[in-house]
Each structure stands twice: as C-alpha cells, then as structure tokens.
N, C-alpha and C. Protein backbone atom coordinates (compact mmCIF):
# COMPACT_ATOMS: atom_id res chain seq x y z
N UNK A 1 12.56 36.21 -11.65
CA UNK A 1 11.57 35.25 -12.11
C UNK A 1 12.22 33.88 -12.35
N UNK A 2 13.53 33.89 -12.96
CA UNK A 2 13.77 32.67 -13.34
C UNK A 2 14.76 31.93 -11.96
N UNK A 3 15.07 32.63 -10.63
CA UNK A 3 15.20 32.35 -9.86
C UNK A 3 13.88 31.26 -8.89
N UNK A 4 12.84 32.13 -8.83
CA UNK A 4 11.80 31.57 -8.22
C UNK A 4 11.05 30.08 -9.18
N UNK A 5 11.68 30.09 -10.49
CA UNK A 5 10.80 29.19 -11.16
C UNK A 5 12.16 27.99 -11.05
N UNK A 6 13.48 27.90 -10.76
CA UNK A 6 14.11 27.08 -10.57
C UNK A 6 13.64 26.71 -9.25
N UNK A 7 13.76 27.73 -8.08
CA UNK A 7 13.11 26.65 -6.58
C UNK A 7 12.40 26.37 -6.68
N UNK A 8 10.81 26.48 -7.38
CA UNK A 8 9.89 25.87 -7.55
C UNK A 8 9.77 24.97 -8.20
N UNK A 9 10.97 23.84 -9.50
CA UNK A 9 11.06 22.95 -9.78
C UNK A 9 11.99 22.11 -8.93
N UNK A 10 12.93 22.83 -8.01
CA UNK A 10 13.82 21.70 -7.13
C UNK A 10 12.80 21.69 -5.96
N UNK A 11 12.18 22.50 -5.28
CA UNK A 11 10.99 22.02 -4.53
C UNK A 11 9.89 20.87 -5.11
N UNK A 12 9.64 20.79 -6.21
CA UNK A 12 8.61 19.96 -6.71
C UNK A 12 9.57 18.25 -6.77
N UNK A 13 10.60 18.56 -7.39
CA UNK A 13 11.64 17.73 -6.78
C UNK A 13 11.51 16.72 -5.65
N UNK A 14 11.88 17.64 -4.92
CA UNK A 14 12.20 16.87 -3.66
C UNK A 14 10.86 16.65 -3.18
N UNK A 15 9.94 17.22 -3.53
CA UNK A 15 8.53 16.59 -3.02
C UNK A 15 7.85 15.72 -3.64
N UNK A 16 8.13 15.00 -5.07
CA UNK A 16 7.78 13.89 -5.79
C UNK A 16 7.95 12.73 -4.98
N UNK A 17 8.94 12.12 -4.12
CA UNK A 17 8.97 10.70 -4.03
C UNK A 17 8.37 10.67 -2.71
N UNK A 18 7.66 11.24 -1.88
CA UNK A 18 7.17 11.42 -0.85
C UNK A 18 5.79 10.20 -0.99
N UNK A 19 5.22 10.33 -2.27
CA UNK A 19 4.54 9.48 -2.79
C UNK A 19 4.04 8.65 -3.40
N UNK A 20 5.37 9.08 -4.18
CA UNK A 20 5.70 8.35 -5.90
C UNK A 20 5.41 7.02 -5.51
N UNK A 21 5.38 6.54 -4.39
CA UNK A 21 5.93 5.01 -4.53
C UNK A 21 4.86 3.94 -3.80
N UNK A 22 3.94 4.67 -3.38
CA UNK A 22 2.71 4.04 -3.11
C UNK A 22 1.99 3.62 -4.19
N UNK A 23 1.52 2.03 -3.85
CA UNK A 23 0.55 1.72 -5.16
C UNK A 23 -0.94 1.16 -4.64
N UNK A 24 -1.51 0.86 -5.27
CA UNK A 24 -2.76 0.24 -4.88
C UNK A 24 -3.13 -1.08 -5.85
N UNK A 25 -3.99 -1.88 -4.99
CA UNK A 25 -4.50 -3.25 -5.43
C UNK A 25 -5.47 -3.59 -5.33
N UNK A 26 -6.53 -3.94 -5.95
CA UNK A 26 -7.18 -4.54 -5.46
C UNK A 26 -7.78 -6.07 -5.60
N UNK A 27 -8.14 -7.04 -4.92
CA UNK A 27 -8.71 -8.05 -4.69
C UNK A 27 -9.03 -8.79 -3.62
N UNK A 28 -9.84 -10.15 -4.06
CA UNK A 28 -9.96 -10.93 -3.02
C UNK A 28 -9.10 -11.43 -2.52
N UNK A 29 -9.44 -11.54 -1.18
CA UNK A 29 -8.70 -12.63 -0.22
C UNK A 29 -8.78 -13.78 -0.23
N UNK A 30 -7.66 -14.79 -0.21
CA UNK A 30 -8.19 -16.16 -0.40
C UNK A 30 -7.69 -16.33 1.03
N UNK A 31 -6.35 -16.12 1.67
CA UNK A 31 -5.94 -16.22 3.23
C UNK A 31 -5.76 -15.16 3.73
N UNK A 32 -5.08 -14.74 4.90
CA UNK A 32 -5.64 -14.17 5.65
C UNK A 32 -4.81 -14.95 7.09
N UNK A 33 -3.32 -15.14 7.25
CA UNK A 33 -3.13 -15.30 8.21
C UNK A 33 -2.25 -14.19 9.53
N UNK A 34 -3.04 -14.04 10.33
CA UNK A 34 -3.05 -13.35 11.75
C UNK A 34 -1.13 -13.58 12.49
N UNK A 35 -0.89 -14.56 12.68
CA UNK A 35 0.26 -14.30 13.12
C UNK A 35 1.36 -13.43 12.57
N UNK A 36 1.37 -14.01 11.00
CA UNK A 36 2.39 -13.26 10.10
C UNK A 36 2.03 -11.94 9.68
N UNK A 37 0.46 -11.84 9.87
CA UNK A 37 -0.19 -10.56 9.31
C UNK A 37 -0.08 -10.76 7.61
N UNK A 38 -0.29 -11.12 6.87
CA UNK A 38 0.05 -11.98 5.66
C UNK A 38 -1.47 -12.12 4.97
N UNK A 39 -1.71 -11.09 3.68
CA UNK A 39 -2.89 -11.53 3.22
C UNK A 39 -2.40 -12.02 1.52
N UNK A 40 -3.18 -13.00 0.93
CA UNK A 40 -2.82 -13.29 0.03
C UNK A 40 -4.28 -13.31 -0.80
N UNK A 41 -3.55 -12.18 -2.03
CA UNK A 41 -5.07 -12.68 -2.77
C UNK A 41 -5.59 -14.16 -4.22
N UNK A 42 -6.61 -13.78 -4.41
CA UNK A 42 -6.99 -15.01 -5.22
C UNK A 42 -6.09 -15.10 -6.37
N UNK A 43 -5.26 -13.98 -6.74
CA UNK A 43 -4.58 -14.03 -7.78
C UNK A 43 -2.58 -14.15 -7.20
N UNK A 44 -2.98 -15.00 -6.29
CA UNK A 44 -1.10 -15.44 -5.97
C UNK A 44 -0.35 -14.38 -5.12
N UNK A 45 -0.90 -13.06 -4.95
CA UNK A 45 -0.15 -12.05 -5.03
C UNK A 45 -0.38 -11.74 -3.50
N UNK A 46 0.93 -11.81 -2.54
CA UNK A 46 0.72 -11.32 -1.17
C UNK A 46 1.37 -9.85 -0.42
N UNK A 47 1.29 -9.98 0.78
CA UNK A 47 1.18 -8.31 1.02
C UNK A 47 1.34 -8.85 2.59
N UNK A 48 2.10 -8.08 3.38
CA UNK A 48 2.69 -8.08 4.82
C UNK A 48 1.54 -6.59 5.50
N UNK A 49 0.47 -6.64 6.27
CA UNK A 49 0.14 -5.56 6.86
C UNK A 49 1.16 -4.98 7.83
N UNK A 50 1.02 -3.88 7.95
CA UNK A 50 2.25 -3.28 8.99
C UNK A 50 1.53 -3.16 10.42
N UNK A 51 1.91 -3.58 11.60
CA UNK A 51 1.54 -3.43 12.64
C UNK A 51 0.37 -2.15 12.82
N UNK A 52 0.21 -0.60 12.01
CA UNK A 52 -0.32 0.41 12.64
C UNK A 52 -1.74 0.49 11.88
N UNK A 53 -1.86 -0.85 11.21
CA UNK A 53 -3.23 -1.45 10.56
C UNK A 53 -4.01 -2.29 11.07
N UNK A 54 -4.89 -1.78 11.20
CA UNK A 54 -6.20 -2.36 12.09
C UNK A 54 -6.73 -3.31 11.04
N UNK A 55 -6.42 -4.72 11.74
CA UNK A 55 -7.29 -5.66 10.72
C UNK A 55 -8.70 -6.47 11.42
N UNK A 56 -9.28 -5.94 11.75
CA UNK A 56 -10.31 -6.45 12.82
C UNK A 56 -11.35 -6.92 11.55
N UNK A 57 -11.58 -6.52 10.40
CA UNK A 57 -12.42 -6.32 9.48
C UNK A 57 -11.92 -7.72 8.51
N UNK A 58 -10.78 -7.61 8.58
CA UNK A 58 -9.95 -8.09 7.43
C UNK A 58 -10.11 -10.26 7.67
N UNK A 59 -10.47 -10.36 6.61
CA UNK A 59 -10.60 -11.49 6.90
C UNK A 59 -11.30 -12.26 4.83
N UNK A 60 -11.07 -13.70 5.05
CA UNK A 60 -11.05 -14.55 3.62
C UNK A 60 -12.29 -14.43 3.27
N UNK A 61 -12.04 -14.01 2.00
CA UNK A 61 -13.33 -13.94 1.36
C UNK A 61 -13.53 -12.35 0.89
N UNK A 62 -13.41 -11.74 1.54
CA UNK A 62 -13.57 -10.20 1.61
C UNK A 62 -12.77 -9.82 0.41
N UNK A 63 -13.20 -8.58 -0.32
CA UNK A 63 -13.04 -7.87 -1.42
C UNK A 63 -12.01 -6.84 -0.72
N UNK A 64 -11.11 -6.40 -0.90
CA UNK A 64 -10.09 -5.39 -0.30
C UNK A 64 -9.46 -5.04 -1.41
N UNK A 65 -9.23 -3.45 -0.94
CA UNK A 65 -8.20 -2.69 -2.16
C UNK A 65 -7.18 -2.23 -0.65
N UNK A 66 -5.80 -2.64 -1.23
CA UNK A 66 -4.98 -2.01 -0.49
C UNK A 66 -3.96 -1.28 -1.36
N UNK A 67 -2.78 -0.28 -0.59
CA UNK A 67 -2.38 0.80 -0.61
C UNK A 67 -0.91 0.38 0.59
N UNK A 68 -0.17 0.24 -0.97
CA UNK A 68 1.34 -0.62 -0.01
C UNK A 68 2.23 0.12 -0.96
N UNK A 69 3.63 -0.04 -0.29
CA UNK A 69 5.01 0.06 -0.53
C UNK A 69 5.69 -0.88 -0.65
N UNK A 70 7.13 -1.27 -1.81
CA UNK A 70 7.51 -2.59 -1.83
C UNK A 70 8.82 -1.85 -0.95
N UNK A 71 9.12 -2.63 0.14
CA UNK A 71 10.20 -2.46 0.66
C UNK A 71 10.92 -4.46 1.50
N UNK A 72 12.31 -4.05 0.87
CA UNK A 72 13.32 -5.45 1.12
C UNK A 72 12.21 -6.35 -0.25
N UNK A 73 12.04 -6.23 -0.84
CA UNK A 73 11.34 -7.16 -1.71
C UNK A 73 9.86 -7.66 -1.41
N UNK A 74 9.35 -7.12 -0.45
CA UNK A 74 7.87 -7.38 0.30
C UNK A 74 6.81 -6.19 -0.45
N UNK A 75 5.65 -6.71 -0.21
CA UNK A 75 4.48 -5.84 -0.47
C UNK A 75 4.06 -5.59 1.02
N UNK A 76 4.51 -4.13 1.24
CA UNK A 76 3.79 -3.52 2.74
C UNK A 76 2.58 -3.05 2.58
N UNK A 77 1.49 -3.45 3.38
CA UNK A 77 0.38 -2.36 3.30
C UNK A 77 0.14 -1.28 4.16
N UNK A 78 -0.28 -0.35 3.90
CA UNK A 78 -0.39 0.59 4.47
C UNK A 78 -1.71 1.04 4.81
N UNK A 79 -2.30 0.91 4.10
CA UNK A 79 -4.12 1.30 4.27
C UNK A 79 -4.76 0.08 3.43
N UNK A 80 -6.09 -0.38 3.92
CA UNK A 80 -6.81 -1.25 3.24
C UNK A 80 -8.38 -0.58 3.18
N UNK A 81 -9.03 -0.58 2.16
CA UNK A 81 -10.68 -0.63 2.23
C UNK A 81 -11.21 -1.99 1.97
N UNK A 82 -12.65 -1.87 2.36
CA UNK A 82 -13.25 -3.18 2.13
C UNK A 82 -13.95 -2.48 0.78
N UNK A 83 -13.82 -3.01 -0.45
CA UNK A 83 -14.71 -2.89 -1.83
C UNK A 83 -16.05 -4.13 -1.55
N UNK A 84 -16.95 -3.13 -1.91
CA UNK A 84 -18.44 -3.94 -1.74
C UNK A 84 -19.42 -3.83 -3.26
C-alpha cells in the first residue's frame, strides 16, 4: 500500500507542471497588429499569438479572454475566445 501511494504522489508530480503554467486573461483589445501577431489590451498588457492560432476573428475592439504561457519574458497565447 504504501508503495503504490508513493508512485501515485511522484506520478501526480510529474504530472503537475504539464499545466501549472497556463494562465488566462481577459480583455479588450485596443491593437491588434497582424505582422507581429501582437495584441494589446486596454489595460497596457500585451501578448504574442503563436503562429497555430487562428486570428481571422481577432481584431480592435473585441472582448477576448486568452490562455497564454510566459516564455523568454513574453506573454504567449495559446487559445483565445471572443467574450460577448
């Protein structure tokens, strides 16, 4: 028993940061520029979309909650909704 209840805390372990580190945001967009992929919201705070994000939707003005990782000192996004 106390075998199986140690792998089942070093399994839980090693499966914590898998997600730990995703956060979410939400707000408006005030820009919204396409080359850099670069959205910035009304409150100063910006975010790099990652190439495998479809921004066809995405555009100023729009209410968005996104779902990023800080990596090299950047806000990556990873998933965005439109909040309505």
């Amino acid at each position: 028993m106390k075998k199986a209840l140690i792998a089942f805390a070093i399994a839980a372990l090693v499966a914590t940061p898998l997600g730990a580190w995703a956060a979410e945001r939400e707000g408006k967009v005030t820009k919204w520029e396409t080359t850099t992929r670069t959205v910035t919201f009304d409150d100063g705070s910006t975010y790099v979309v990652t190439d495998t994000v479809k921004t066809e939707e995405l555009k100023e003005g729009a209410r968005i909650k996104v779902t990023y990782d800080e990596k090299d000192g950047k806000y990556v996004v990873t998933k965005y909704i439109i909040v309505k």
